[in-house]
PDB file of N, CA and C in Angstrom:
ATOM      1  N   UNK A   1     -23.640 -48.469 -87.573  1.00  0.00           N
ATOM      2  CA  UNK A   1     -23.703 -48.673 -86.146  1.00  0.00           C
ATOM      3  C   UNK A   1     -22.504 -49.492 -85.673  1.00  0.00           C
ATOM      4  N   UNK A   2     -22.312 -50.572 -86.155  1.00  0.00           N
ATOM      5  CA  UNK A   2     -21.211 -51.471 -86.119  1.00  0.00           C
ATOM      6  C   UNK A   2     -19.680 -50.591 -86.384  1.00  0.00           C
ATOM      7  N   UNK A   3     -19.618 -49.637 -87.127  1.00  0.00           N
ATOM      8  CA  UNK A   3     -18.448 -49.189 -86.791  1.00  0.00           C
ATOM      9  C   UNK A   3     -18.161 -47.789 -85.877  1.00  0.00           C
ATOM     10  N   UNK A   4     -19.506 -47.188 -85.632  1.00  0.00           N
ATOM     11  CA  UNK A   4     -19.515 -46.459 -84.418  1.00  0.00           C
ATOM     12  C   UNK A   4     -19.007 -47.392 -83.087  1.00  0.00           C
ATOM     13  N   UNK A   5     -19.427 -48.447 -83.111  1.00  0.00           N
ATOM     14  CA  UNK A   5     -19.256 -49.462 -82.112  1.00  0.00           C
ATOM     15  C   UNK A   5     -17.905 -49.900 -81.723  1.00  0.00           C
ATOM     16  N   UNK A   6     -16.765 -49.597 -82.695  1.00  0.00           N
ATOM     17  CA  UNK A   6     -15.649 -50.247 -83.156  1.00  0.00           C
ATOM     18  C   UNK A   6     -15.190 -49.233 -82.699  1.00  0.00           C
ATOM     19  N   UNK A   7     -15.039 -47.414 -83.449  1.00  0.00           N
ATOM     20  CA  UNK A   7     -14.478 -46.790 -83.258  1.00  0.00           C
ATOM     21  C   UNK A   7     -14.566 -46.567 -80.919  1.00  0.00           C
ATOM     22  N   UNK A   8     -15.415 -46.509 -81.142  1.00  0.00           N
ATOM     23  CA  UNK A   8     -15.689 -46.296 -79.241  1.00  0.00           C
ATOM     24  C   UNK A   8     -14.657 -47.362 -78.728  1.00  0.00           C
ATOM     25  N   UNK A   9     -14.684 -48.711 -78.792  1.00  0.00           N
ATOM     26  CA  UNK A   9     -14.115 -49.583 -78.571  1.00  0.00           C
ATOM     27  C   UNK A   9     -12.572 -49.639 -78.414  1.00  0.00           C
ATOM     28  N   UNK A  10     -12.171 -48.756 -79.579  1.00  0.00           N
ATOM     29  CA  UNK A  10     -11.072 -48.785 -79.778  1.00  0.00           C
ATOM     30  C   UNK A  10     -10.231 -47.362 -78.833  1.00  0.00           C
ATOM     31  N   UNK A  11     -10.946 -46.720 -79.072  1.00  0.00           N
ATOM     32  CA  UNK A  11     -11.035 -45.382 -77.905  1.00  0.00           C
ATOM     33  C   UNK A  11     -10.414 -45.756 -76.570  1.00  0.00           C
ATOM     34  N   UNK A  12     -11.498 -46.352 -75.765  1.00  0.00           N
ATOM     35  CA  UNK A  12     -11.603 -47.144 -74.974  1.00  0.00           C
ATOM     36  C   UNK A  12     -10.165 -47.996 -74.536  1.00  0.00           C
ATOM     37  N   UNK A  13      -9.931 -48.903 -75.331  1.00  0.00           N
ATOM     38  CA  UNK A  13      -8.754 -49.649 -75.564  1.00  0.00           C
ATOM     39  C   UNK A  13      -7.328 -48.232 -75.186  1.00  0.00           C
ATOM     40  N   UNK A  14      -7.326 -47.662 -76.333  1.00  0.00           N
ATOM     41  CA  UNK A  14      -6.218 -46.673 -75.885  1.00  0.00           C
ATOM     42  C   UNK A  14      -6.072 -45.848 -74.856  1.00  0.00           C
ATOM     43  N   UNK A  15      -7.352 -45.774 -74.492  1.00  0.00           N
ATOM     44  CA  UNK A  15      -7.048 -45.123 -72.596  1.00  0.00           C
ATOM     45  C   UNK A  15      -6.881 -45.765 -71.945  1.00  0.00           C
ATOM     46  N   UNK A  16      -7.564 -47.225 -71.452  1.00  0.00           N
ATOM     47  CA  UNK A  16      -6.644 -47.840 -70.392  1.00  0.00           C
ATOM     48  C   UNK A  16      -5.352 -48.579 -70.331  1.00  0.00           C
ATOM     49  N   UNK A  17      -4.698 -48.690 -72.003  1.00  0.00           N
ATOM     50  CA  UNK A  17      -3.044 -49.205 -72.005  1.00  0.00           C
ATOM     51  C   UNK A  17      -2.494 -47.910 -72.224  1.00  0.00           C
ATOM     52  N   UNK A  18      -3.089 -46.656 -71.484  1.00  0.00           N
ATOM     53  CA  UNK A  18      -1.784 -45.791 -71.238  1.00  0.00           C
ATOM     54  C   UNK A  18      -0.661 -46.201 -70.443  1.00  0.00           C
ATOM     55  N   UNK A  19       0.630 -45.971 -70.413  1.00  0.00           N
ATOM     56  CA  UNK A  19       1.479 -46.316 -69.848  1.00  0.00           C
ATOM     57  C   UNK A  19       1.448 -45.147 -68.528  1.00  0.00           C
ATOM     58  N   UNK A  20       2.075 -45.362 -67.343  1.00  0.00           N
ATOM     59  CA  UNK A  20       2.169 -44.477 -66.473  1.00  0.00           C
ATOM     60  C   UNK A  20       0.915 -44.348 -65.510  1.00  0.00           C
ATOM     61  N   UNK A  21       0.171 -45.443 -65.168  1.00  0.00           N
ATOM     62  CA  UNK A  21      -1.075 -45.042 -64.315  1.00  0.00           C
ATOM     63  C   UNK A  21      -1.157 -44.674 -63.179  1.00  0.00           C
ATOM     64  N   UNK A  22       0.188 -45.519 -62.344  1.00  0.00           N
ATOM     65  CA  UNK A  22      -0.208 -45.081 -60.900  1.00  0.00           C
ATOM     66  C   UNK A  22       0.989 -43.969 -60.432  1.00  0.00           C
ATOM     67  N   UNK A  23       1.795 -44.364 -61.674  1.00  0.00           N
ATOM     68  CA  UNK A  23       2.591 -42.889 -61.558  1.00  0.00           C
ATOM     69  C   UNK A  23       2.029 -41.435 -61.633  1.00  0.00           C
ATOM     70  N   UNK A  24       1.297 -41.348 -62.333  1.00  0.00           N
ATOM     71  CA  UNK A  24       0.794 -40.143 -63.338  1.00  0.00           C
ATOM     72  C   UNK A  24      -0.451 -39.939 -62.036  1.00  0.00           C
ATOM     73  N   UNK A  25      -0.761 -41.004 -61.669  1.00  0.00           N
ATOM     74  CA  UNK A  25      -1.962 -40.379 -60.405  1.00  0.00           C
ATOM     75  C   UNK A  25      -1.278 -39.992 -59.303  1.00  0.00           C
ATOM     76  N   UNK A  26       0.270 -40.441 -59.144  1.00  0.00           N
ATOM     77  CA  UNK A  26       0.862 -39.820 -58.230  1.00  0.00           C
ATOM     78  C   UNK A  26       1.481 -38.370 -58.254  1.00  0.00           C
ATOM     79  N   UNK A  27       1.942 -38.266 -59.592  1.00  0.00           N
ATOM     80  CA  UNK A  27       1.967 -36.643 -60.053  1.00  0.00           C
ATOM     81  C   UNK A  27       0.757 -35.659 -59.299  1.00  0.00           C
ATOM     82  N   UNK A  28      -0.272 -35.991 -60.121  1.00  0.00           N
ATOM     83  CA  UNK A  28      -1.651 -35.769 -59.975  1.00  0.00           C
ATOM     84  C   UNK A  28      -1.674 -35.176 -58.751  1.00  0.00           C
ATOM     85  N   UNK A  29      -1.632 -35.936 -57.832  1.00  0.00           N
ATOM     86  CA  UNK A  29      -1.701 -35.573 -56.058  1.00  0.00           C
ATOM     87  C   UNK A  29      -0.751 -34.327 -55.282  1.00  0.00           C
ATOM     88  N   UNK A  30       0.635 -34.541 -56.418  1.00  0.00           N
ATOM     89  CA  UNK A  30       1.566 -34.049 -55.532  1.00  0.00           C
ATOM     90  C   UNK A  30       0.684 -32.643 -54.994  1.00  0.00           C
ATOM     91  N   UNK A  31       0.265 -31.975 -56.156  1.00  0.00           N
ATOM     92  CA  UNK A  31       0.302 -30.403 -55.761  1.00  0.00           C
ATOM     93  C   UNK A  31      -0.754 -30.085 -54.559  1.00  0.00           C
ATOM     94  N   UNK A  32      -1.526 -31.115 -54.546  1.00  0.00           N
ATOM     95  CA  UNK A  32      -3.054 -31.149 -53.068  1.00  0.00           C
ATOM     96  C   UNK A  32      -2.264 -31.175 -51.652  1.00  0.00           C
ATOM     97  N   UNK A  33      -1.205 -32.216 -52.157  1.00  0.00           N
ATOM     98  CA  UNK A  33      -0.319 -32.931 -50.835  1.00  0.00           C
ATOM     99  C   UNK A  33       0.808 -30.986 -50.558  1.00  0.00           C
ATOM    100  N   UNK A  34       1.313 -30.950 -51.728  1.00  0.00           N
ATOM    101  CA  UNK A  34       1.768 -28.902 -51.167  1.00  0.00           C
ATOM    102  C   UNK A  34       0.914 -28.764 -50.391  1.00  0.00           C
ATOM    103  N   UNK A  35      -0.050 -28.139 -50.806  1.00  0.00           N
ATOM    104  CA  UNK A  35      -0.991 -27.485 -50.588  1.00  0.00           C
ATOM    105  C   UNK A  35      -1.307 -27.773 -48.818  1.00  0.00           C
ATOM    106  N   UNK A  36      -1.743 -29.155 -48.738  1.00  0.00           N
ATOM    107  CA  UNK A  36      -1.960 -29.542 -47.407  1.00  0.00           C
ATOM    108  C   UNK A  36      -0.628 -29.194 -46.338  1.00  0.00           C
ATOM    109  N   UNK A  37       0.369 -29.420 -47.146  1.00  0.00           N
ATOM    110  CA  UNK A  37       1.814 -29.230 -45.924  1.00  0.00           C
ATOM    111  C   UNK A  37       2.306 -27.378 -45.369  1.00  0.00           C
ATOM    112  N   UNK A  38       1.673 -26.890 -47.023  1.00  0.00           N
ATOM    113  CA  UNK A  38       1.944 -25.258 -46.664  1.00  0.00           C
ATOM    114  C   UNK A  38       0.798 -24.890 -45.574  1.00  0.00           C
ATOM    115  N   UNK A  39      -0.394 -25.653 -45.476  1.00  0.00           N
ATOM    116  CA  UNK A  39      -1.082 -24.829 -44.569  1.00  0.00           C
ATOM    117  C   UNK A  39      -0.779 -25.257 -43.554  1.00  0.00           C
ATOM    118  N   UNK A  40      -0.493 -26.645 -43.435  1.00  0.00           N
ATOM    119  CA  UNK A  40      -0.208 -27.200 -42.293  1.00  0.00           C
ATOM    120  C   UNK A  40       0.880 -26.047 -40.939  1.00  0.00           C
ATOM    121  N   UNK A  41       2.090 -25.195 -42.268  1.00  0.00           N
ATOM    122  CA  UNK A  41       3.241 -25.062 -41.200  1.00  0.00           C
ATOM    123  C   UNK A  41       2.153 -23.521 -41.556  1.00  0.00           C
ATOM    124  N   UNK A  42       1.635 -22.847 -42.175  1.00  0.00           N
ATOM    125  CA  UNK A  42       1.441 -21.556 -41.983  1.00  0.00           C
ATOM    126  C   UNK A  42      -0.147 -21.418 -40.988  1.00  0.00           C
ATOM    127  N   UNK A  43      -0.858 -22.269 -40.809  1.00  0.00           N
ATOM    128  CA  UNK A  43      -1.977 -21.710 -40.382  1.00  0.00           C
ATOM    129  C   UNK A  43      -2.161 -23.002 -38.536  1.00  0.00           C
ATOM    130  N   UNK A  44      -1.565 -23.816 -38.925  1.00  0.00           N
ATOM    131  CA  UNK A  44      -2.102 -25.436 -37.882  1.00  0.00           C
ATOM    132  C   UNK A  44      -1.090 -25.337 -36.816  1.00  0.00           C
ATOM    133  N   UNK A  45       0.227 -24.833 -36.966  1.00  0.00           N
ATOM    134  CA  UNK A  45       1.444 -25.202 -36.068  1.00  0.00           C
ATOM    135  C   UNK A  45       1.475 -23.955 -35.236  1.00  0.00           C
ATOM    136  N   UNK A  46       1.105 -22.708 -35.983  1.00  0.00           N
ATOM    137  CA  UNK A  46       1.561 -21.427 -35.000  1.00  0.00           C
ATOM    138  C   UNK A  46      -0.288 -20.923 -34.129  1.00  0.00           C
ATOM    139  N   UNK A  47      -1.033 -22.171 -34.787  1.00  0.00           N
ATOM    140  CA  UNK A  47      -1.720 -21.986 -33.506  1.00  0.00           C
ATOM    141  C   UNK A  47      -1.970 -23.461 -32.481  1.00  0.00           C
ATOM    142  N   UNK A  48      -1.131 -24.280 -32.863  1.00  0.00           N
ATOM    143  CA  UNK A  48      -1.061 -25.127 -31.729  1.00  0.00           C
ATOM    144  C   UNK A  48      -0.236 -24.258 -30.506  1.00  0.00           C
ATOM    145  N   UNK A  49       1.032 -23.658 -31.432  1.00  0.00           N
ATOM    146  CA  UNK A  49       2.108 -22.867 -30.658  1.00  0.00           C
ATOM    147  C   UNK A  49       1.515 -22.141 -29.608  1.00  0.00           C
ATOM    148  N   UNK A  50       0.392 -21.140 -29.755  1.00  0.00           N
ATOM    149  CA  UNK A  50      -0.360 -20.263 -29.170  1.00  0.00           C
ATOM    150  C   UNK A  50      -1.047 -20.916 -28.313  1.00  0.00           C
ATOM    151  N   UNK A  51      -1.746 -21.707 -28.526  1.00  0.00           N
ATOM    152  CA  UNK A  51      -2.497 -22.095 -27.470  1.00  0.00           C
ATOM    153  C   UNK A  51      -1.639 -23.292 -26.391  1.00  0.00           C
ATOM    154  N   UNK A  52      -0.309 -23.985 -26.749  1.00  0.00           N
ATOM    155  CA  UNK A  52       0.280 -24.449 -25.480  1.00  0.00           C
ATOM    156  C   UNK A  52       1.093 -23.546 -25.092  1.00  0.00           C
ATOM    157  N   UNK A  53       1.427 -22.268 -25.527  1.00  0.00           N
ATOM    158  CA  UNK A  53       1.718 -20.729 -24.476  1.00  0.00           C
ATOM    159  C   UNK A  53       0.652 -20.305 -23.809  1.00  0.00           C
ATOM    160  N   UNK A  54      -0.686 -20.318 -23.666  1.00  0.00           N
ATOM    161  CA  UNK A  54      -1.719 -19.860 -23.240  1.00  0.00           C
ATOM    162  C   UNK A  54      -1.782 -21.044 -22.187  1.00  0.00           C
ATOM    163  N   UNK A  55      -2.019 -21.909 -22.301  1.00  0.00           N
ATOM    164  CA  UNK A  55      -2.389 -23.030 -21.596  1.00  0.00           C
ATOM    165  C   UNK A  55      -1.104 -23.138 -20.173  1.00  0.00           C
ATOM    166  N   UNK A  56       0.014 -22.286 -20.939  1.00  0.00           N
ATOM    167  CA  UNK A  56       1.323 -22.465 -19.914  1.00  0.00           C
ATOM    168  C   UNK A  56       1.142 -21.025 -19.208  1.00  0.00           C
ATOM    169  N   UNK A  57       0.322 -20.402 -19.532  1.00  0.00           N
ATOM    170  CA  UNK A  57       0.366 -19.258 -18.776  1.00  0.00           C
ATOM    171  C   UNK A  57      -0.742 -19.191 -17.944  1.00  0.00           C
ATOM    172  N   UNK A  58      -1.918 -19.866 -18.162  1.00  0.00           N
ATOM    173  CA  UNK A  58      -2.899 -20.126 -17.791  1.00  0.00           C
ATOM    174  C   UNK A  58      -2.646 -20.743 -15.866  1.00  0.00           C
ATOM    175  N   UNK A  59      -1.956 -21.947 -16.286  1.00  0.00           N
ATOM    176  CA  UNK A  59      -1.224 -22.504 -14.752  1.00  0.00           C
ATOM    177  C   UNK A  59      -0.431 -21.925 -14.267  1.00  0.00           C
ATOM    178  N   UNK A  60       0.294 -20.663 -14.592  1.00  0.00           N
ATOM    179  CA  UNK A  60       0.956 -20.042 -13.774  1.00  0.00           C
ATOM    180  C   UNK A  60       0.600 -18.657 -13.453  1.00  0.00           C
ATOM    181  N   UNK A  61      -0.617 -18.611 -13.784  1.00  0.00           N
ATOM    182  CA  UNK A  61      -1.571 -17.410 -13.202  1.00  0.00           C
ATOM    183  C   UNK A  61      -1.637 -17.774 -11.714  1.00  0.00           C
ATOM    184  N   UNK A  62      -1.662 -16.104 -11.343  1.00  0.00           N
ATOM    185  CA  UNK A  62      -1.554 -15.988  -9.200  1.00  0.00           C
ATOM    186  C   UNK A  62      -2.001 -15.220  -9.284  1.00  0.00           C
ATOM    187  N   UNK A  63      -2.884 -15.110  -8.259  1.00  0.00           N
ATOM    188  CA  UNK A  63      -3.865 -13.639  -7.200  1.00  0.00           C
ATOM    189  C   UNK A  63      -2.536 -12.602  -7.931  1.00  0.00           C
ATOM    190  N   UNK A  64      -3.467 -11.335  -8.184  1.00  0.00           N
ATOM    191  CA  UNK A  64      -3.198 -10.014  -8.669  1.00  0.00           C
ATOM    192  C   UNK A  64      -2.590  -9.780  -9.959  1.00  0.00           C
ATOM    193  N   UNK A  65      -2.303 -10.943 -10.602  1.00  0.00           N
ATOM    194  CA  UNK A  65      -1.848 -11.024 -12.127  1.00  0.00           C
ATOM    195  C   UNK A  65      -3.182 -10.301 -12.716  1.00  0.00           C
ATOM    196  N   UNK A  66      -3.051  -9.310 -13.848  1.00  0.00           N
ATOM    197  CA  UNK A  66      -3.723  -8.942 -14.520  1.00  0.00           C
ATOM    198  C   UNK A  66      -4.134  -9.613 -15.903  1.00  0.00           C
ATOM    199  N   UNK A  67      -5.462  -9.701 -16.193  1.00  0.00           N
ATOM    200  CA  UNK A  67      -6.041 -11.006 -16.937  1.00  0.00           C
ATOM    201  C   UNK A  67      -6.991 -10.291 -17.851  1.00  0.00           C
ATOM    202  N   UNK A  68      -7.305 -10.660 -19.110  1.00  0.00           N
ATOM    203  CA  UNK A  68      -8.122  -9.986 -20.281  1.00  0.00           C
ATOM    204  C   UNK A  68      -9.357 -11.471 -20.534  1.00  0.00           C
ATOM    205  N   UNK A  69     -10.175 -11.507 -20.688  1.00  0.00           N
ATOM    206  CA  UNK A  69     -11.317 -12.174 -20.780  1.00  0.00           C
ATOM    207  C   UNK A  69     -11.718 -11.928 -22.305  1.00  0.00           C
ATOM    208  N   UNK A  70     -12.048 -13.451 -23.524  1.00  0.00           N
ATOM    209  CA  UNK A  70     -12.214 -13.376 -24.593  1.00  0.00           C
ATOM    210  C   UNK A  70     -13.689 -12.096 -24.667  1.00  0.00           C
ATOM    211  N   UNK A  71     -14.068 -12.023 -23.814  1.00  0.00           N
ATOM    212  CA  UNK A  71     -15.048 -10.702 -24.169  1.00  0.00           C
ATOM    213  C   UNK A  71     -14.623  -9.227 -24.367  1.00  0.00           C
ATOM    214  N   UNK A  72     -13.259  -9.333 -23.905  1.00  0.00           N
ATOM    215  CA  UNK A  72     -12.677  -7.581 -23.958  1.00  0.00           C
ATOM    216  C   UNK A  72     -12.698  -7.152 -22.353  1.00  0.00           C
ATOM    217  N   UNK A  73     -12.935  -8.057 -21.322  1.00  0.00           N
ATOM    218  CA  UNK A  73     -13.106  -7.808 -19.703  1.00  0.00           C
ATOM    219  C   UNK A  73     -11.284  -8.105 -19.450  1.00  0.00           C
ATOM    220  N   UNK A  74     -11.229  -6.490 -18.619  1.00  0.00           N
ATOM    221  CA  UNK A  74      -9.878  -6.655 -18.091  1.00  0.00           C
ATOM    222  C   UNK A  74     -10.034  -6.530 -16.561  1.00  0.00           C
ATOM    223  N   UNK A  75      -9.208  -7.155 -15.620  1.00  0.00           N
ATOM    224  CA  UNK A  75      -9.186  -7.184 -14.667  1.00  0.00           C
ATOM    225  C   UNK A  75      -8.334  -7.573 -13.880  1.00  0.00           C
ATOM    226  N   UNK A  76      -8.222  -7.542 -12.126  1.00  0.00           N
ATOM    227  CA  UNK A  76      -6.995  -8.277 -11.618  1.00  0.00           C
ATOM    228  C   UNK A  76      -7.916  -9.311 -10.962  1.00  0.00           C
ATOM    229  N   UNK A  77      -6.633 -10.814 -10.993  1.00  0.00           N
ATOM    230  CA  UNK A  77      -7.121 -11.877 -10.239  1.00  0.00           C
ATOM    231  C   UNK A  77      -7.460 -11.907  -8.873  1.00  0.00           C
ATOM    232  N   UNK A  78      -8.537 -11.962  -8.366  1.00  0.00           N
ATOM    233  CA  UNK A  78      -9.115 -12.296  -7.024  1.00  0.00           C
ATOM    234  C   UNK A  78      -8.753 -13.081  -6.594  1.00  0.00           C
ATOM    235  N   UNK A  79      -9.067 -14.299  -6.910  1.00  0.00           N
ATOM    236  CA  UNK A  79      -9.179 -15.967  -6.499  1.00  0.00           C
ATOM    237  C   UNK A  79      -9.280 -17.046  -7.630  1.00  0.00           C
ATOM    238  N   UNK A  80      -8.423 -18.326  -7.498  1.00  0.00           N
ATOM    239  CA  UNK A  80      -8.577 -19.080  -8.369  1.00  0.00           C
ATOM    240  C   UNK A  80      -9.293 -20.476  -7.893  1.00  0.00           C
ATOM    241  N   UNK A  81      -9.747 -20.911  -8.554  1.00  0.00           N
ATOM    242  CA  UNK A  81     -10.400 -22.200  -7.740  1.00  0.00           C
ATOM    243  C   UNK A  81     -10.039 -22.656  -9.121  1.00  0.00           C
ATOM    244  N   UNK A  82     -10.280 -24.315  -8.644  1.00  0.00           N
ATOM    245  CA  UNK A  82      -9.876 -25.846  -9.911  1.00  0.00           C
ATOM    246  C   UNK A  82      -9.895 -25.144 -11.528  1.00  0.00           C
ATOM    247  N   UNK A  83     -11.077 -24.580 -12.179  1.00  0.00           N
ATOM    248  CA  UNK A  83     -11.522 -24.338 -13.431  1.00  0.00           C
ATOM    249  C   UNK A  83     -12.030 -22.999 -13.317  1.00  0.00           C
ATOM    250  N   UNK A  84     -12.385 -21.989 -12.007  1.00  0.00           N
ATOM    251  CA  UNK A  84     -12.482 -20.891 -12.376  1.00  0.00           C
ATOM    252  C   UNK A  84     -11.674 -20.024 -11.324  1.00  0.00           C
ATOM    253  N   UNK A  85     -11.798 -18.682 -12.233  1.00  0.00           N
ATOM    254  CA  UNK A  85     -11.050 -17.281 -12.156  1.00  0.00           C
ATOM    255  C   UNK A  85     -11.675 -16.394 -11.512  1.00  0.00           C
ATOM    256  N   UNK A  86     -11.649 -15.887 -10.372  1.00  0.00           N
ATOM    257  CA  UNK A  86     -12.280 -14.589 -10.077  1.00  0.00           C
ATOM    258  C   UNK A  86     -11.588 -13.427 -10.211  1.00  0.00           C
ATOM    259  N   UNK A  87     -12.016 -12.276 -10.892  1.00  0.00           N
ATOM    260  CA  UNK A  87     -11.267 -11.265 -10.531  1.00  0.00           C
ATOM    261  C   UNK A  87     -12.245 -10.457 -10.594  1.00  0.00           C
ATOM    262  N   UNK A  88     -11.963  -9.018  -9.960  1.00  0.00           N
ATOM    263  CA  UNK A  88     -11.980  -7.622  -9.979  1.00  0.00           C
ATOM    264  C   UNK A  88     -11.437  -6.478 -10.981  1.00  0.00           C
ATOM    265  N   UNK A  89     -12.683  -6.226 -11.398  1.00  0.00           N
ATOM    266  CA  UNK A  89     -12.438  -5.110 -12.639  1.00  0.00           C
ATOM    267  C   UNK A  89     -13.116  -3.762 -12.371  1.00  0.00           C
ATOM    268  N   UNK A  90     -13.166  -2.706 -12.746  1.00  0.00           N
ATOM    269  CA  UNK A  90     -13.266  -1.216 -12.916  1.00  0.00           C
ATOM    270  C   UNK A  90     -13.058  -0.485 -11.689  1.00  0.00           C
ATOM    271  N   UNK A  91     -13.505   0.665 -11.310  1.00  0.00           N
ATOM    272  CA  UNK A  91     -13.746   1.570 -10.265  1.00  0.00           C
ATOM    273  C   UNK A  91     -14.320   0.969  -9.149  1.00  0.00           C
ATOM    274  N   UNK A  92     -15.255   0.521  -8.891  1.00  0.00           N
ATOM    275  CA  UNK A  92     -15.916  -0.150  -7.672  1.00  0.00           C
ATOM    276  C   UNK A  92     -15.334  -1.717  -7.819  1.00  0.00           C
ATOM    277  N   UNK A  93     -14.630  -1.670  -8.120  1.00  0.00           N
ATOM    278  CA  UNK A  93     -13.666  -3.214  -8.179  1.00  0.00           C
ATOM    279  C   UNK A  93     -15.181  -4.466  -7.793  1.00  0.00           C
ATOM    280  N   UNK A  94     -15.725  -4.317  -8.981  1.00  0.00           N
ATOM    281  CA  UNK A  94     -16.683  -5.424  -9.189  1.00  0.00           C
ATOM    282  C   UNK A  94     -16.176  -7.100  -9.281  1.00  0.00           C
ATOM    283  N   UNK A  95     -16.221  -7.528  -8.429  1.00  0.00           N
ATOM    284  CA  UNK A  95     -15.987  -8.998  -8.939  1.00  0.00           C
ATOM    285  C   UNK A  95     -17.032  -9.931  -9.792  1.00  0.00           C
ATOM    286  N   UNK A  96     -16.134 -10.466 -10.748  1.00  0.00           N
ATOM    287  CA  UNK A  96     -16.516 -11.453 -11.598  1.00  0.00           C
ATOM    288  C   UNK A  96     -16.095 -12.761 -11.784  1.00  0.00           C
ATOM    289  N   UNK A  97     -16.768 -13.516 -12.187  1.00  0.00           N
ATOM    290  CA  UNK A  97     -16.034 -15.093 -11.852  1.00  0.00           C
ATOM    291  C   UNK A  97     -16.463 -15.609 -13.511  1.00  0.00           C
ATOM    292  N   UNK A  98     -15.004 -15.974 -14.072  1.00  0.00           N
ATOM    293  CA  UNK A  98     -15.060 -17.281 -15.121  1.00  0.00           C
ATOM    294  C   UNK A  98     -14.471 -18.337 -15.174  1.00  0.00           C
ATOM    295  N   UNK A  99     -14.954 -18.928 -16.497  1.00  0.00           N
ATOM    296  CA  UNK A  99     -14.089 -19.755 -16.186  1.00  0.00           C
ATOM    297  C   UNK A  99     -12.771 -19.733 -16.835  1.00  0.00           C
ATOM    298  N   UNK A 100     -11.563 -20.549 -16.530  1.00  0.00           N
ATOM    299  CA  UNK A 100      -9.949 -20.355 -16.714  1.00  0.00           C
ATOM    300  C   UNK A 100      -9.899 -20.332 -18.643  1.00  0.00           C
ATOM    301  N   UNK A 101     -11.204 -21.025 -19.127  1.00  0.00           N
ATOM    302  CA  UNK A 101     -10.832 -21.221 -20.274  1.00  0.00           C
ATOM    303  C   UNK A 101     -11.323 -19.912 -21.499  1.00  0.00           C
ATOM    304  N   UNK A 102     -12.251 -19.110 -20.223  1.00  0.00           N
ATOM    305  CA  UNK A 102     -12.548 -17.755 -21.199  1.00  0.00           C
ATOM    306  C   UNK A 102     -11.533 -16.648 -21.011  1.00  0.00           C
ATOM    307  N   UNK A 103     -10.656 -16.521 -20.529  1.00  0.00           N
ATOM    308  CA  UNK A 103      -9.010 -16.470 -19.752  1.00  0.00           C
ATOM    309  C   UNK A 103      -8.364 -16.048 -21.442  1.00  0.00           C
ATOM    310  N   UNK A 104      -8.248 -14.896 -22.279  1.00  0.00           N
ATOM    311  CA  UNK A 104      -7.304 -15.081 -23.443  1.00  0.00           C
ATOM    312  C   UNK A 104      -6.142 -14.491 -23.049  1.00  0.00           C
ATOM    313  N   UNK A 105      -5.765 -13.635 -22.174  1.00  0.00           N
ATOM    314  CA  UNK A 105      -4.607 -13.022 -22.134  1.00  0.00           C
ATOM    315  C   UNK A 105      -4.119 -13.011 -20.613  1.00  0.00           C
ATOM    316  N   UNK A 106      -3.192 -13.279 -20.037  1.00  0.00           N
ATOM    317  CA  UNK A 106      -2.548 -13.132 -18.390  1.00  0.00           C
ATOM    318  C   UNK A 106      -1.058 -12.180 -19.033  1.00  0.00           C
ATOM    319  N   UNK A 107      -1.205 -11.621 -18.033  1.00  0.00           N
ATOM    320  CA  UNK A 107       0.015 -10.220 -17.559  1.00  0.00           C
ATOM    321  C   UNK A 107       0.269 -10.575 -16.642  1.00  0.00           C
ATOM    322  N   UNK A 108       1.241 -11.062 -16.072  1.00  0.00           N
ATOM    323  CA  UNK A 108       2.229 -11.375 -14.485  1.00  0.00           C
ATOM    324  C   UNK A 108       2.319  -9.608 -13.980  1.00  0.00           C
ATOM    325  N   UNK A 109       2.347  -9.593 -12.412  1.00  0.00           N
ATOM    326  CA  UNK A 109       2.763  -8.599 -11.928  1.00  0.00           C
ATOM    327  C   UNK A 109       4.160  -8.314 -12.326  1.00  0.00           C
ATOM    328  N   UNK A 110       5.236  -9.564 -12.227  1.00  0.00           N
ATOM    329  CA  UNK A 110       6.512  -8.926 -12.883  1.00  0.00           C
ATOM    330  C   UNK A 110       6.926  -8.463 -14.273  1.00  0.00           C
ATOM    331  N   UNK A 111       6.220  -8.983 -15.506  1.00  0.00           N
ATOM    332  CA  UNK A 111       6.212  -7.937 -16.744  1.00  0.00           C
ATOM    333  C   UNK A 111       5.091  -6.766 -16.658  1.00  0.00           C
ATOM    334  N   UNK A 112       4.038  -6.588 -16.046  1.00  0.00           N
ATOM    335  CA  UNK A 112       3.814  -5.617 -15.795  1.00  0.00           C
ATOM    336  C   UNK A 112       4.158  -4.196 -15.677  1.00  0.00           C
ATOM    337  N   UNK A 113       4.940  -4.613 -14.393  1.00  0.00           N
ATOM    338  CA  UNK A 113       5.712  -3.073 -13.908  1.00  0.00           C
ATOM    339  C   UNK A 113       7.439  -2.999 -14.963  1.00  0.00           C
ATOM    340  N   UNK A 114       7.712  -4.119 -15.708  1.00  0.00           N
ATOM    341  CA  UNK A 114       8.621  -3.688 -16.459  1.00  0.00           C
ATOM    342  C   UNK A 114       8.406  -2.758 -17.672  1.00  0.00           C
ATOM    343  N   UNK A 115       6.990  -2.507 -17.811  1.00  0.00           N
ATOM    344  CA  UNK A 115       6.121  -1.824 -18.927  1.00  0.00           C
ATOM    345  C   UNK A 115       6.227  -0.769 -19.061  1.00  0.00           C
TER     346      UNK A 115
END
């Protein structure tokens, strides 16, 4: 028992005077810390990008700009008030009212007709 006791002990002993600890935990990290920076520029930046183009197109929406609604609703702008959108969509030009933030796509009348 006593030298089961010894051998553990000694075990023990040689793992924590490894040399290199807070180095070797810094190795350790690097590849998590990749990992975090590749998604960062491939998945985090090109949709911040997107949504302060949306947000810039959003305020420069005007009566008759044509507008797509995250439901698949296309239509032209009616009226805008503070936070919502009215527009007119299909054959009997039905009006509908949302709000600016269910808004995914604006078409200006001037790229429009350049189409």
């Amino acid at each position: 028992m006593a030298l089961l006791y010894r051998f553990l002990l000694d075990a023990t002993e040689t793992q924590t005077s490894k040399p290199g600890g807070l180095l070797g935990s810094l190795y350790a990290f690097i590849p998590f810390i990749l990992i975090i920076g590749v998604m960062y520029f491939v998945s985090i930046r090109p949709q911040k990008k997107r949504e302060k183009q949306l947000k810039a197109q959003l305020e420069k929406m005007k009566p008759g700009d044509k507008v797509m609604s995250i439901g698949g609703i296309v239509g032209r702008v009616a009226n805008i008030s503070d936070d919502e959108v009215t527009i007119y969509s299909g054959v009997a030009n039905t009006m509908l009212t949302f709000k600016k933030s269910a808004i995914s796509t604006v078409i200006s009348q001037g790229t429009e007709s350049e189409e």
